[in-house]
C-alpha atoms as a PDB file:
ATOM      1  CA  UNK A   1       0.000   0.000   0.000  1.00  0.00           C
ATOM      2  CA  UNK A   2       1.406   3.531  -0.836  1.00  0.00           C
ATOM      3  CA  UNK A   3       2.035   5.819   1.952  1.00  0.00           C
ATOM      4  CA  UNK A   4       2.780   8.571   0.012  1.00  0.00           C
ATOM      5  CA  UNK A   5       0.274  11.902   0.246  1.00  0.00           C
ATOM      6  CA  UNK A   6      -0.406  14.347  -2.548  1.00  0.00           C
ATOM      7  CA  UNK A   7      -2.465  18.032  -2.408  1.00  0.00           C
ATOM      8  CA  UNK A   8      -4.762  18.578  -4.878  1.00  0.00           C
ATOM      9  CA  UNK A   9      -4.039  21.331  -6.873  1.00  0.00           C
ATOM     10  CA  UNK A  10      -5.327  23.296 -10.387  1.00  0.00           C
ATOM     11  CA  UNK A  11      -3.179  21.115 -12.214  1.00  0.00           C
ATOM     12  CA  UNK A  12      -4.039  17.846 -10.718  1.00  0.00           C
ATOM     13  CA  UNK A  13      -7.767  17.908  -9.530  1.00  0.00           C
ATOM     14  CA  UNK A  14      -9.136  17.136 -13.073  1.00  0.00           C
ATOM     15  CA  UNK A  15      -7.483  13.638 -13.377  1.00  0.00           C
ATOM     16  CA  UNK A  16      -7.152  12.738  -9.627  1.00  0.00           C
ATOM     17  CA  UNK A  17     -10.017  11.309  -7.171  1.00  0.00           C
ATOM     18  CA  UNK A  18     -11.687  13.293  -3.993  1.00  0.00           C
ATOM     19  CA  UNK A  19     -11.854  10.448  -2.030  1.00  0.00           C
ATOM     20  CA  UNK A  20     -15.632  10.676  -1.399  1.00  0.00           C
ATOM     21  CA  UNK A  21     -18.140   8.456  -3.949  1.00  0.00           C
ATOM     22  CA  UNK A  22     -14.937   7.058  -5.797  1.00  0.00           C
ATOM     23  CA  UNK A  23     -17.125   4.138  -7.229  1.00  0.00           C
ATOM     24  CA  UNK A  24     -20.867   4.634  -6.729  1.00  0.00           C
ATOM     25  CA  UNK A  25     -22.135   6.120  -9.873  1.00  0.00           C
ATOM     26  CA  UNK A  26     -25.376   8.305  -8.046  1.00  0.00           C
ATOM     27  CA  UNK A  27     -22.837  10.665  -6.454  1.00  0.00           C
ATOM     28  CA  UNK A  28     -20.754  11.457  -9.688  1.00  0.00           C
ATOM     29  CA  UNK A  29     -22.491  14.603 -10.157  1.00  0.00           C
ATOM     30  CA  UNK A  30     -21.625  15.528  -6.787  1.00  0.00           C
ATOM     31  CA  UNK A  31     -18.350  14.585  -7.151  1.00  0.00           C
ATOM     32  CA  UNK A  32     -17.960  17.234 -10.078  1.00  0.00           C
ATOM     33  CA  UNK A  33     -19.616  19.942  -8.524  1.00  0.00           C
ATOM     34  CA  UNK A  34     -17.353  19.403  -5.342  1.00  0.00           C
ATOM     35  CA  UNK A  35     -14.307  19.292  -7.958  1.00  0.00           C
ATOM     36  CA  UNK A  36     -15.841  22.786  -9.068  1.00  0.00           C
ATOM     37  CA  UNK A  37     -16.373  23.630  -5.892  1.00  0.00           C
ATOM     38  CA  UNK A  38     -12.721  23.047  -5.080  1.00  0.00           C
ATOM     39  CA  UNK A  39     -10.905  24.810  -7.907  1.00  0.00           C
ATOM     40  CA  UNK A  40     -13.015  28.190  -6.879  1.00  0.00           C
ATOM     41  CA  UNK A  41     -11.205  27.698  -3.298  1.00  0.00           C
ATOM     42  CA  UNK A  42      -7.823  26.819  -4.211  1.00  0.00           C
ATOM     43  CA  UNK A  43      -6.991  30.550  -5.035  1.00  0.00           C
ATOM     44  CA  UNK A  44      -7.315  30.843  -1.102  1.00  0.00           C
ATOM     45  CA  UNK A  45      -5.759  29.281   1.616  1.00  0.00           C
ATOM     46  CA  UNK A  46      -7.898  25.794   0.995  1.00  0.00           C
ATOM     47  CA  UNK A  47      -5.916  22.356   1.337  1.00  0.00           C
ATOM     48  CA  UNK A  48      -7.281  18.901   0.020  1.00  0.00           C
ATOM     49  CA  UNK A  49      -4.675  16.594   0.936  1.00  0.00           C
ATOM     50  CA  UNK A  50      -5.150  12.741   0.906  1.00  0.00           C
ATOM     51  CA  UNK A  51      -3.543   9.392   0.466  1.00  0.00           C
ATOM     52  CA  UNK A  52      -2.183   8.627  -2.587  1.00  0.00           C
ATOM     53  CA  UNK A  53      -4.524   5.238  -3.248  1.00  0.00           C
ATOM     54  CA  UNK A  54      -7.976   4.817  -4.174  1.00  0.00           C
ATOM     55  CA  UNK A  55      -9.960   4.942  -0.538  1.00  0.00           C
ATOM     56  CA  UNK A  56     -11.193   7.778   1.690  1.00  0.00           C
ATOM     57  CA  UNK A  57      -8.458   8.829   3.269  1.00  0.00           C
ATOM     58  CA  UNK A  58      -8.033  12.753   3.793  1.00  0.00           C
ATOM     59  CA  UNK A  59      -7.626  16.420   5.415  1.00  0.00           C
ATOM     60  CA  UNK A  60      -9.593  19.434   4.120  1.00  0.00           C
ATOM     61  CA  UNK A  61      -9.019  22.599   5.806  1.00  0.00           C
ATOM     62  CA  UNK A  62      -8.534  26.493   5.171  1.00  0.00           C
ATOM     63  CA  UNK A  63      -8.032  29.978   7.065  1.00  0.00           C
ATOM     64  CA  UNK A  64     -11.325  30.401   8.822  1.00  0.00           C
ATOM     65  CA  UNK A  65     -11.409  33.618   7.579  1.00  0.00           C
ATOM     66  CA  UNK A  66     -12.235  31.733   4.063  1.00  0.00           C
ATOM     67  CA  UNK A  67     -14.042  28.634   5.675  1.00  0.00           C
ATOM     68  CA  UNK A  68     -17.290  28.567   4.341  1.00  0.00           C
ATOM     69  CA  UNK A  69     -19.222  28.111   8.080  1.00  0.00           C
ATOM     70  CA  UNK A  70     -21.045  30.588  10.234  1.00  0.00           C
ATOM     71  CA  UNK A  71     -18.029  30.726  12.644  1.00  0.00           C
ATOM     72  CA  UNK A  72     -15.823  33.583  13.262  1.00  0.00           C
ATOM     73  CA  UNK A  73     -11.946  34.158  14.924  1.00  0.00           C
ATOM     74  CA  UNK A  74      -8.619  35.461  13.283  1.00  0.00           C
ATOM     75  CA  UNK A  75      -5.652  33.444  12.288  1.00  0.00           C
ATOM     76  CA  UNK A  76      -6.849  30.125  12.987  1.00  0.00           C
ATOM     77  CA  UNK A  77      -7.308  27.161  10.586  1.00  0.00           C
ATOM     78  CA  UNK A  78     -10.426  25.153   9.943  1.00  0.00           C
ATOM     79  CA  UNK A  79     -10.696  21.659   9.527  1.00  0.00           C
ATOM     80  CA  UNK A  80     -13.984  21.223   7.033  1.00  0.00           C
ATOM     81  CA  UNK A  81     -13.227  17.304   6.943  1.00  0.00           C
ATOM     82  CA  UNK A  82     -10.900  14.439   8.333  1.00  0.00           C
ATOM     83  CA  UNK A  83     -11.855  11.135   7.252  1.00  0.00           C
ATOM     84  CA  UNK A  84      -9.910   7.372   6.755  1.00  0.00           C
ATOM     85  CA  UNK A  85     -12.327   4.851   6.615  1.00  0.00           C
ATOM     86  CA  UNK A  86     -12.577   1.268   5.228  1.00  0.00           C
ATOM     87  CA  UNK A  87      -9.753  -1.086   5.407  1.00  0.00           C
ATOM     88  CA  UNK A  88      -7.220   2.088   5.906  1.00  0.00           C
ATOM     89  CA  UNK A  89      -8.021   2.581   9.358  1.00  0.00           C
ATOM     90  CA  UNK A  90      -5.790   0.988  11.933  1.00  0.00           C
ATOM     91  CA  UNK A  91      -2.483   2.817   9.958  1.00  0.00           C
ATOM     92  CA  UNK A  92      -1.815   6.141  11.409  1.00  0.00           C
ATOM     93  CA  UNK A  93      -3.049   8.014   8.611  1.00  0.00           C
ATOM     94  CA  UNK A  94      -5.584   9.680  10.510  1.00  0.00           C
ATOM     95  CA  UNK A  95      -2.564  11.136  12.954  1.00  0.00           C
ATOM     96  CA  UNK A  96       0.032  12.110   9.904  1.00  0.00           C
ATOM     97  CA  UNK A  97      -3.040  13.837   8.496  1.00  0.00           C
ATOM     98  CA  UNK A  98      -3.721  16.341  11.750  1.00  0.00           C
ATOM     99  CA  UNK A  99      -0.375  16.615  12.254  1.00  0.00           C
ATOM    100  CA  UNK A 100       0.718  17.631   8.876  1.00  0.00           C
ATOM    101  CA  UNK A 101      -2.252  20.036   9.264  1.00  0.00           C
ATOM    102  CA  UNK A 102      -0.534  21.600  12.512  1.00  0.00           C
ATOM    103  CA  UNK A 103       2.358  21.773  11.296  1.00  0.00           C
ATOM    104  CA  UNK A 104       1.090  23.730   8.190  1.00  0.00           C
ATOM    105  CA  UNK A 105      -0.707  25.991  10.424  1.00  0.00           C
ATOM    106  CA  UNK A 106       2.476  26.398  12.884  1.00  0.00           C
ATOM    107  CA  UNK A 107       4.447  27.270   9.979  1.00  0.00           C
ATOM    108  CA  UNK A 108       2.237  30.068   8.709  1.00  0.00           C
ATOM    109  CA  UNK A 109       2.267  31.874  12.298  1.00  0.00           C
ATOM    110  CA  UNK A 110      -1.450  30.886  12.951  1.00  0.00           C
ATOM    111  CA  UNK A 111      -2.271  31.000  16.554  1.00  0.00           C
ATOM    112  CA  UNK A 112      -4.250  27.384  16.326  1.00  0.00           C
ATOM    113  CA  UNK A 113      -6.808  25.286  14.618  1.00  0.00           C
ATOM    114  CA  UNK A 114     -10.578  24.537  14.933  1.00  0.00           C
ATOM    115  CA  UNK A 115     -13.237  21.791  14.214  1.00  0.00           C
ATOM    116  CA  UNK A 116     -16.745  21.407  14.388  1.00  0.00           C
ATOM    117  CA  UNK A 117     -17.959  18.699  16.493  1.00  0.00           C
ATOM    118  CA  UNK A 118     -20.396  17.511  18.891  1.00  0.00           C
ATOM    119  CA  UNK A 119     -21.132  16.670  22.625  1.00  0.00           C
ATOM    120  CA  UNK A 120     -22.288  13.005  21.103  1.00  0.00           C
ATOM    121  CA  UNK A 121     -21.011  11.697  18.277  1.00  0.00           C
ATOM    122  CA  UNK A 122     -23.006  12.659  15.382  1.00  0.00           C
ATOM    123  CA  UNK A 123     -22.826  11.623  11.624  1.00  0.00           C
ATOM    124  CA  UNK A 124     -21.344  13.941   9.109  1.00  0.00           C
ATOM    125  CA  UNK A 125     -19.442  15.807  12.457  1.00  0.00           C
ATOM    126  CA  UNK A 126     -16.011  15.399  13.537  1.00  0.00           C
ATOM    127  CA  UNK A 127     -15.610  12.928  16.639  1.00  0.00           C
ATOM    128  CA  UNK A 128     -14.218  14.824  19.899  1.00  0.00           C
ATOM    129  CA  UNK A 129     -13.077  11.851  21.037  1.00  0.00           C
ATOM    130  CA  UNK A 130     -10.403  11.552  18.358  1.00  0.00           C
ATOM    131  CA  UNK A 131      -9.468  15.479  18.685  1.00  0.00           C
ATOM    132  CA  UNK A 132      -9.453  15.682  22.695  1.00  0.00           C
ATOM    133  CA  UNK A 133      -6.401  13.210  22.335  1.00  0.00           C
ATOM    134  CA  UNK A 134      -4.235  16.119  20.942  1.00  0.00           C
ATOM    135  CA  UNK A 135      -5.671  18.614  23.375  1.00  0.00           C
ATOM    136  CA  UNK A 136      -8.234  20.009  21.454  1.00  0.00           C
ATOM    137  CA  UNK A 137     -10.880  21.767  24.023  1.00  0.00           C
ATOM    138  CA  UNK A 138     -14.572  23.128  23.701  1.00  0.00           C
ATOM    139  CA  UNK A 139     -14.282  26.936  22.489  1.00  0.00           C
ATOM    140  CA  UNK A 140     -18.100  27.744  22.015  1.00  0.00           C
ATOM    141  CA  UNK A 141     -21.074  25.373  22.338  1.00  0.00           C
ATOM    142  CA  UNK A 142     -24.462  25.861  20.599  1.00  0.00           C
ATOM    143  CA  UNK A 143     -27.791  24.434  22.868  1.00  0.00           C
ATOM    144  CA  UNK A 144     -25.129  21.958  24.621  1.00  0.00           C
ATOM    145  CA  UNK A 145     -24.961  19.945  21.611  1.00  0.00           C
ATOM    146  CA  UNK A 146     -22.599  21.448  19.036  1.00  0.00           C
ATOM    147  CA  UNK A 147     -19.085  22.179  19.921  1.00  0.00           C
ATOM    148  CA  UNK A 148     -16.668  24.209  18.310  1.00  0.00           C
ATOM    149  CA  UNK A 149     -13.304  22.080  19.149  1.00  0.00           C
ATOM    150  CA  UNK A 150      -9.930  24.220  19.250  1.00  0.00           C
ATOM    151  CA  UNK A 151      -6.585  23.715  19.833  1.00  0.00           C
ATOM    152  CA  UNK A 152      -4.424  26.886  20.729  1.00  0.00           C
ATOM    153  CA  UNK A 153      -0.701  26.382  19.910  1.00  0.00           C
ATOM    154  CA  UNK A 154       1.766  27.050  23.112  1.00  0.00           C
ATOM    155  CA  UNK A 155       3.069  30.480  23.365  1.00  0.00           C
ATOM    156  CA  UNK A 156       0.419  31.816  21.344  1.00  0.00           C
ATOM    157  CA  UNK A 157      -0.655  35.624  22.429  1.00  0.00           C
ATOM    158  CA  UNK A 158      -4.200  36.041  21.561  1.00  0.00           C
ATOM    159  CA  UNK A 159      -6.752  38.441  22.415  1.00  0.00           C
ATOM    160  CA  UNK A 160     -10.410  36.313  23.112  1.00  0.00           C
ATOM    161  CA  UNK A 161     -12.136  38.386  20.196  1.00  0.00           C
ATOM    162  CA  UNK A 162     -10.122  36.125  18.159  1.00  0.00           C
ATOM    163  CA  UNK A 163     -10.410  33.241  19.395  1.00  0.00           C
ATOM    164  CA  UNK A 164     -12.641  31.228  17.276  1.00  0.00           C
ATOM    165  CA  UNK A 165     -16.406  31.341  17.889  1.00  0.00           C
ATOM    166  CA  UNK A 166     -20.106  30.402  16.260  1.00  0.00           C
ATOM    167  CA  UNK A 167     -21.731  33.901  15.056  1.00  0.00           C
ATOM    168  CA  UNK A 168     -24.401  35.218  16.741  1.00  0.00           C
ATOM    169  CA  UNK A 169     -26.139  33.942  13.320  1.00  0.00           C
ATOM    170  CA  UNK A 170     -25.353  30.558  14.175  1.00  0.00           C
ATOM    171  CA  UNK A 171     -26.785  30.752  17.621  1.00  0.00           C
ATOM    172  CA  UNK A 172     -30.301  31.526  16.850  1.00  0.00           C
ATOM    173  CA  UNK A 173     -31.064  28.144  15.497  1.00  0.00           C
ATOM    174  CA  UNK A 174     -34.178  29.305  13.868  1.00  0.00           C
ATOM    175  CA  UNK A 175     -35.916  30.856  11.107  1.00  0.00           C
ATOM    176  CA  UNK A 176     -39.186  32.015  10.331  1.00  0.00           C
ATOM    177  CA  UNK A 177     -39.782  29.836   8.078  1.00  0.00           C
ATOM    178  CA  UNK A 178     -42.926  26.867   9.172  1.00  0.00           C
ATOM    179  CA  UNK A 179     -42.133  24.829   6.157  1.00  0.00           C
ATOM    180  CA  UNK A 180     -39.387  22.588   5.288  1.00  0.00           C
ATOM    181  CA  UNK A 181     -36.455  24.320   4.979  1.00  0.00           C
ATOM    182  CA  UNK A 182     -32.906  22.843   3.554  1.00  0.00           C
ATOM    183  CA  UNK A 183     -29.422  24.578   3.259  1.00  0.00           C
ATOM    184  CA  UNK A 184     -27.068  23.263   1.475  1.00  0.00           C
ATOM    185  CA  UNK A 185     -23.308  24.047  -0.335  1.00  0.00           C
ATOM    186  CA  UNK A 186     -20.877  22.035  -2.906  1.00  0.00           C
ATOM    187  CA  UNK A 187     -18.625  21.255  -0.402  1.00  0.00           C
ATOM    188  CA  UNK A 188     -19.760  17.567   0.270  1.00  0.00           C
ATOM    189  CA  UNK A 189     -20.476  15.218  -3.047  1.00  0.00           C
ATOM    190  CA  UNK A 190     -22.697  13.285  -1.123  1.00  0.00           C
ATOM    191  CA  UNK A 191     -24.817  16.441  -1.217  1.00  0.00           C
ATOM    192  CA  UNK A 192     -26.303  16.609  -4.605  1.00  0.00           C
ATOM    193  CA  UNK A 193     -28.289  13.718  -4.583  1.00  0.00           C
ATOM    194  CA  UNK A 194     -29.786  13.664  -1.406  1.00  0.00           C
ATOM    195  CA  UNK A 195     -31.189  17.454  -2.615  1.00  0.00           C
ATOM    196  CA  UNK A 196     -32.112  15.250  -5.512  1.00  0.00           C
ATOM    197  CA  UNK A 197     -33.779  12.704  -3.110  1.00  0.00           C
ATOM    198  CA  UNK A 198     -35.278  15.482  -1.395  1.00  0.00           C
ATOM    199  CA  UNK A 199     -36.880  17.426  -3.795  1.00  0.00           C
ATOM    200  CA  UNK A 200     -38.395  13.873  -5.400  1.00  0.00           C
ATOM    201  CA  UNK A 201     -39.683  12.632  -2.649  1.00  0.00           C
ATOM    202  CA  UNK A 202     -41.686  16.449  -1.660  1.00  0.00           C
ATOM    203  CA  UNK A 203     -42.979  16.472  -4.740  1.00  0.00           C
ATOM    204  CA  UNK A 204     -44.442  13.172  -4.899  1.00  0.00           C
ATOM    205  CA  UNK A 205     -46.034  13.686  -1.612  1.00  0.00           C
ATOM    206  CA  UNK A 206     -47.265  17.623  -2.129  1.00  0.00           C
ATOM    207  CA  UNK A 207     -44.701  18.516   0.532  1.00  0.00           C
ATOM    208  CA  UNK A 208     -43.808  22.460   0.217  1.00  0.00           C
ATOM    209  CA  UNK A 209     -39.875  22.846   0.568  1.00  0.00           C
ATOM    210  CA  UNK A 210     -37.577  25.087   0.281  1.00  0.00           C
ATOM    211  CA  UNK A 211     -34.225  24.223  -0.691  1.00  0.00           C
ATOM    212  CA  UNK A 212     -31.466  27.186  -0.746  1.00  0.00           C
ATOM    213  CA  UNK A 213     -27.728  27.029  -2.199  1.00  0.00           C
ATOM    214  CA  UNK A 214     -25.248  28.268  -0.078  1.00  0.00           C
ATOM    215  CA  UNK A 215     -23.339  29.843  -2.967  1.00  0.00           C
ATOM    216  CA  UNK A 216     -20.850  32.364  -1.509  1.00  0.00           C
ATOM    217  CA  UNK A 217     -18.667  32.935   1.912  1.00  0.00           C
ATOM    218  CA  UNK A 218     -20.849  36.120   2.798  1.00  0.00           C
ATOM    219  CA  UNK A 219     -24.038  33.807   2.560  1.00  0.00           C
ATOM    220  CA  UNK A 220     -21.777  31.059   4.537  1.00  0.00           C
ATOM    221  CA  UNK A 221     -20.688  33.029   7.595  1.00  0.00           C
ATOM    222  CA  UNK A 222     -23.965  34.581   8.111  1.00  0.00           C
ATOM    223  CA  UNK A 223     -26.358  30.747   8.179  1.00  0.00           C
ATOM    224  CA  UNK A 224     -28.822  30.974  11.062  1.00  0.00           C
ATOM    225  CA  UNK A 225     -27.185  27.222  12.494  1.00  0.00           C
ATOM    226  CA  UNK A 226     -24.476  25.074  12.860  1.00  0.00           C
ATOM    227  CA  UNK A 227     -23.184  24.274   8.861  1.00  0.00           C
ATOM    228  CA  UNK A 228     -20.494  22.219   7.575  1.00  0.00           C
ATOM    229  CA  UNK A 229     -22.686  21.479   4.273  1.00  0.00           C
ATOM    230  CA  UNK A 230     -25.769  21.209   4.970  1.00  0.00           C
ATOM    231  CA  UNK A 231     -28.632  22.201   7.175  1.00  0.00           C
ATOM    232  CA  UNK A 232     -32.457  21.369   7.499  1.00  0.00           C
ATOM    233  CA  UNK A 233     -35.326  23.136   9.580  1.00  0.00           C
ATOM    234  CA  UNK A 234     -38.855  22.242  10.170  1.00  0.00           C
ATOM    235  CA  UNK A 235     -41.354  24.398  11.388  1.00  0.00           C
ATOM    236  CA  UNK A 236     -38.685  26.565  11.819  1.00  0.00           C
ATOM    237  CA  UNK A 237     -36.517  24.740  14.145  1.00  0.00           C
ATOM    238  CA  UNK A 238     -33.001  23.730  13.159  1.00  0.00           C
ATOM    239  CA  UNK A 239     -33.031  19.539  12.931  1.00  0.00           C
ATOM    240  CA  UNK A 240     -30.080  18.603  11.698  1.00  0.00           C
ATOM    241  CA  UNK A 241     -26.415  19.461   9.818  1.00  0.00           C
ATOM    242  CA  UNK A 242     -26.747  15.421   8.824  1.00  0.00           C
ATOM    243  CA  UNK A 243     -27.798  14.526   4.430  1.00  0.00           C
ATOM    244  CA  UNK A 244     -31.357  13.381   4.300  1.00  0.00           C
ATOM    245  CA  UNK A 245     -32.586  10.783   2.182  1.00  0.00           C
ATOM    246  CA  UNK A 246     -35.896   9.660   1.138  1.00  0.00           C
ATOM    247  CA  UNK A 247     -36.436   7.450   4.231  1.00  0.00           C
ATOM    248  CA  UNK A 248     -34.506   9.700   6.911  1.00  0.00           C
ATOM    249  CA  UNK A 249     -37.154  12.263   5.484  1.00  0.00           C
ATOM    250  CA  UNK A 250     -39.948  10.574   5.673  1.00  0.00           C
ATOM    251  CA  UNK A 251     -39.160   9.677   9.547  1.00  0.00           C
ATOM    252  CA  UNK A 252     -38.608  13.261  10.143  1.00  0.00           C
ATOM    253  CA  UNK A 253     -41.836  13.975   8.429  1.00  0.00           C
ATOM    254  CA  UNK A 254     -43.636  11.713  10.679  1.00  0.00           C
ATOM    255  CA  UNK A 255     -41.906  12.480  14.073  1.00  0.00           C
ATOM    256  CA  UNK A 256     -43.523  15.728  13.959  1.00  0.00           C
END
């Protein structure tokens, strides 16, 4: 097995893999809107780095002044996504990831990095578990459920402004919205069809919906919840940052 890791760049992301959906043919639309999606953030400070074999095995992280989530802070780095699954787990590559993102952040002067997590694991969120081993703490908390996870680098001078935190956006959790309400970005290629699933199965059933593209940062930092890719409210309650399908739907649906 190679051990070797590559970044996607410009010049590369055309004829190599993202990891996510490699094989299953419903999520190749996704997959090109998140390579799309990509090459509009590589001009920034975004990093896609991964193994160098065909399995899901990689770091994605930027500046969270360019992270696409409603969470504020100066000179820290974001971690969007940090995933090895399958039969790569068990071989460190989870560890050389972080680490290679620390010590990208170190050398750039940043003051420390960030995650979005929860109090209990949660699908689609990063798992504190894994992050508390390297010291990463609770910075800000939404409803005692979401975390924002940070780890501040020794030595670091920082003023608590700074210090990354959700926006007072984030923290309302609401919108006035009654009916259901979905947001949803590029960023994940698992993403397209389940607004695909979505929208299908509301139709079919005379369900009013409203589904809304987060399209821009502006539109990113400002999201009335928690947001890595996706959001959905019902009666205008925040229920969940996890993809829907037609069945998880329906089961919302019903619950209410």
């Amino acid at each position: 097995m190679d051990k070797t890791f590559i970044n996607l760049t410009l010049d590369n992301i055309d004829s190599e893999h993202i990891c996510c959906a490699i094989s299953d043919k419903k999520h190749q639309i996704g997959v090109s809107c998140k390579k799309e999606w990509l090459k509009s953030q590589f001009n920034s400070s975004h990093v896609f780095r991964k193994l160098n074999e065909r399995g899901k095995v990689f770091i994605e992280y930027c500046d969270i002044e360019d992270a696409w989530v409603p969470i504020l802070g100066e000179n820290f780095v974001y971690i969007h996504c940090l995933w090895v699954a399958g039969s790569f787990k068990g071989n460190g590559y989870a560890n050389e990831l972080l680490n290679y993102c620390i010590e990208d952040a170190k050398n750039r002067g940043k003051s420390g990095i960030c995650v979005l997590s929860s109090k209990k694991k949660k699908p689609y969120l990063s798992d504190k578990k894994f992050f508390a081993k390297y010291g990463f703490k609770v910075l800000d908390s939404i409803n005692n459920e979401y975390e924002l996870l940070g780890l501040i680098f020794d030595n670091t001078d920082i003023l608590d402004k700074n210090i990354p935190h959700f926006s007072d956006s984030a923290k309302k959790m609401s919108i006035d919205e009654d009916i259901l309400t979905i947001y949803y970005s590029h960023q994940c290629p698992f993403v397209v069809n389940s607004i695909e699933e979505v929208s299908s199965y509301c139709s079919e059933n005379n369900i009013d919906v409203n589904i809304i593209l987060v399209d821009s940062l502006e539109k990113a930092k400002n999201l009335p919840c928690v947001f890595n890719n996706w959001a959905a409210f019902l009666n205008g309650k925040f229920e969940s940052c996890s993809l829907l399908n037609k069945n998880s739907l329906k089961k919302l649906l019903n619950s209410k």
